[in-house]
C-alpha atoms as a PDB file:
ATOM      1  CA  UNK A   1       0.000   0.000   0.000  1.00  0.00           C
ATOM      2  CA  UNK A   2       1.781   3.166  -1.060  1.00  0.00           C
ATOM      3  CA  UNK A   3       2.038   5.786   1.748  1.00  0.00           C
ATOM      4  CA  UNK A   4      -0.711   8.487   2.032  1.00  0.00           C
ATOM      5  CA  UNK A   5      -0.180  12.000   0.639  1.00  0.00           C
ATOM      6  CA  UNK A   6       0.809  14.889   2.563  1.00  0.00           C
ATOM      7  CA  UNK A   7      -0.506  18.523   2.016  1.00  0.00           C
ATOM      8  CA  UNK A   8       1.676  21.251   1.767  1.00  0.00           C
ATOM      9  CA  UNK A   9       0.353  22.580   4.603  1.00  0.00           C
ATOM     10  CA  UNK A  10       1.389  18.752   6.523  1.00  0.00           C
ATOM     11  CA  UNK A  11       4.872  19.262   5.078  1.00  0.00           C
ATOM     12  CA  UNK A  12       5.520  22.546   5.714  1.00  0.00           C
ATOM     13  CA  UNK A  13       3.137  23.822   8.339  1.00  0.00           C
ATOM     14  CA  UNK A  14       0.347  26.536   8.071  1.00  0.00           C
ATOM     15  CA  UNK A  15       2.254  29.573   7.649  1.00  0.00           C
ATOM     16  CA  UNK A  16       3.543  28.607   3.983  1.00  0.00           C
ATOM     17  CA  UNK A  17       3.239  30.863   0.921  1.00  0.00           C
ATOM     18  CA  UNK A  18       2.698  29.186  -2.564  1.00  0.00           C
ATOM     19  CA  UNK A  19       3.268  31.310  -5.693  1.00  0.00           C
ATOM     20  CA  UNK A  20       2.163  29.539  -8.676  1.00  0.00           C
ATOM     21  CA  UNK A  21       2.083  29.836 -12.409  1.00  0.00           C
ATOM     22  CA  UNK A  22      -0.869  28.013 -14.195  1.00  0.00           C
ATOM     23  CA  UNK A  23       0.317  28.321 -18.333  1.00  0.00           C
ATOM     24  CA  UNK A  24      -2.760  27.298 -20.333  1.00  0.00           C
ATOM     25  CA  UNK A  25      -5.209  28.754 -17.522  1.00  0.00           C
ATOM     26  CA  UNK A  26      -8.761  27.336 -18.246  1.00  0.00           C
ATOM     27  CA  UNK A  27     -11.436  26.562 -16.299  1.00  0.00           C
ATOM     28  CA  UNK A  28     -12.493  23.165 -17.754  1.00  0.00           C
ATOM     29  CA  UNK A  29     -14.540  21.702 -14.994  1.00  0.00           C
ATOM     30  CA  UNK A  30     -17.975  20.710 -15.466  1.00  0.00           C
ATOM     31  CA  UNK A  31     -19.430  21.996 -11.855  1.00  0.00           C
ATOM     32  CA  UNK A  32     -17.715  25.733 -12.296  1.00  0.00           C
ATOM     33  CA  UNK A  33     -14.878  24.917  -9.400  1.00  0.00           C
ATOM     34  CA  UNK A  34     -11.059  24.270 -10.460  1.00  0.00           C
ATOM     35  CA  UNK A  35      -9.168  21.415  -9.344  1.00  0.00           C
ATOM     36  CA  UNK A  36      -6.935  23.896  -6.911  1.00  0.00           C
ATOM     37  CA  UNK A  37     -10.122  25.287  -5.504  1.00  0.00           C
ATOM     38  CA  UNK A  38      -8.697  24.118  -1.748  1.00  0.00           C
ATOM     39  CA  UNK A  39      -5.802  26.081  -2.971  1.00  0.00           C
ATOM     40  CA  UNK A  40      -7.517  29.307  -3.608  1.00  0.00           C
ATOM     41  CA  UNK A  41      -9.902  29.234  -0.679  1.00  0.00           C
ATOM     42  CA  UNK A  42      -6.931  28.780   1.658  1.00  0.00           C
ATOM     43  CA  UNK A  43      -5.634  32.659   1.046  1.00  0.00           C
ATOM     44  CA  UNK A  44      -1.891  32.290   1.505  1.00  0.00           C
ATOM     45  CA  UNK A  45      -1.174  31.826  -1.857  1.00  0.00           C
ATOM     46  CA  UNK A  46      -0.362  33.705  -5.360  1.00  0.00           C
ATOM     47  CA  UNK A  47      -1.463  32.530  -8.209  1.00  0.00           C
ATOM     48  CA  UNK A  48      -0.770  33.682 -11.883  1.00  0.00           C
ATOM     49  CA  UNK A  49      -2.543  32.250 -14.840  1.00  0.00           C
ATOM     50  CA  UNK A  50      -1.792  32.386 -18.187  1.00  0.00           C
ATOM     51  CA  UNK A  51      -4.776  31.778 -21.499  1.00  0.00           C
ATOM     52  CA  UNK A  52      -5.071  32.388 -25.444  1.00  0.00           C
ATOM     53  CA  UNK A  53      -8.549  31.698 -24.808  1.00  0.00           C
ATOM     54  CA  UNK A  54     -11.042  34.651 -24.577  1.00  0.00           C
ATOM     55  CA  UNK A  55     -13.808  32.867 -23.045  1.00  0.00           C
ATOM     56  CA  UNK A  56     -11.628  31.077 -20.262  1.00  0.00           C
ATOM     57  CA  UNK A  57      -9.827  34.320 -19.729  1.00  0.00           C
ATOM     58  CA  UNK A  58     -13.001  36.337 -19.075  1.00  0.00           C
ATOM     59  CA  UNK A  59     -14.301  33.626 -17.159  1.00  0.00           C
ATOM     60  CA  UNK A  60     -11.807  32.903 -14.859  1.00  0.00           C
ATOM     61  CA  UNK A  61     -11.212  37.260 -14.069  1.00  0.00           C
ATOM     62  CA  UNK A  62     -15.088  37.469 -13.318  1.00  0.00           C
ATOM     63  CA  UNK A  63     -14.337  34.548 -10.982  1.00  0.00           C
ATOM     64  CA  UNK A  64     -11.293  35.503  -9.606  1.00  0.00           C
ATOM     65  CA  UNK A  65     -10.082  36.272  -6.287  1.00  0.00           C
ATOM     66  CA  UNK A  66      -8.276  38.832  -4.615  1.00  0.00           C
ATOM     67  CA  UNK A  67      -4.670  36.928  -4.714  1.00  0.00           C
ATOM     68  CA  UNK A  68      -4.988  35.674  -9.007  1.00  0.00           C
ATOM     69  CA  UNK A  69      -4.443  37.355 -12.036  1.00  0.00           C
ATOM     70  CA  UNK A  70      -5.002  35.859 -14.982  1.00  0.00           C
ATOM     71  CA  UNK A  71      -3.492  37.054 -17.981  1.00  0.00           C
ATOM     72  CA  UNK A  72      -3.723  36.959 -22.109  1.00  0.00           C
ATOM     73  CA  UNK A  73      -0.491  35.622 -22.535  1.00  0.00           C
ATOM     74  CA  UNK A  74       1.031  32.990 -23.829  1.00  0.00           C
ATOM     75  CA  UNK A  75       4.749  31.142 -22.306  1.00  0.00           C
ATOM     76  CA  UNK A  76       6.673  29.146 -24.595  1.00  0.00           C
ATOM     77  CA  UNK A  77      10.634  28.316 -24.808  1.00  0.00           C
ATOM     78  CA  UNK A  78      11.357  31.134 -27.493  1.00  0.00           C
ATOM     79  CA  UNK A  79      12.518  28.444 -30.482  1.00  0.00           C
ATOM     80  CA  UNK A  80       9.922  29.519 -32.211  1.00  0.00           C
END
């Protein structure tokens, strides 16, 4: 049986800051709430997304909250 998961919070304890990038931002969830939803509710973190698509973009700044930005931008390795 493989061990159970630790949060970030277990590992590091409940004064931790996350900063984190989402490239390809988009809501695709069929109830309206993201995957990282925990995440976002917990309000110690920073959280920058990145989408090409209009409607996603729009969707997720109506939604957002007061520690996200989403942006229309897109990140790629600059070979191209």
């Amino acid at each position: 049986m493989p061990p159970a998961k630790k949060s970030l919070i277990d590992l590091f304890g409940p004064d931790i800051c996350i900063d984190a990038v989402d490239t390809g931002a988009n809501p695709i969830v069929s109830d309206g709430v993201p995957p990282y939803q925990a995440v976002l509710m917990w309000g110690r973190q920073s959280w920058l997304g990145f989408s090409q698509i209009l409607d996603a973009l729009k969707w997720l700044n109506d939604k957002k909250g007061p520690n996200e930005l989403y942006l229309r931008c897109s990140v790629f390795d600059g070979s191209e």
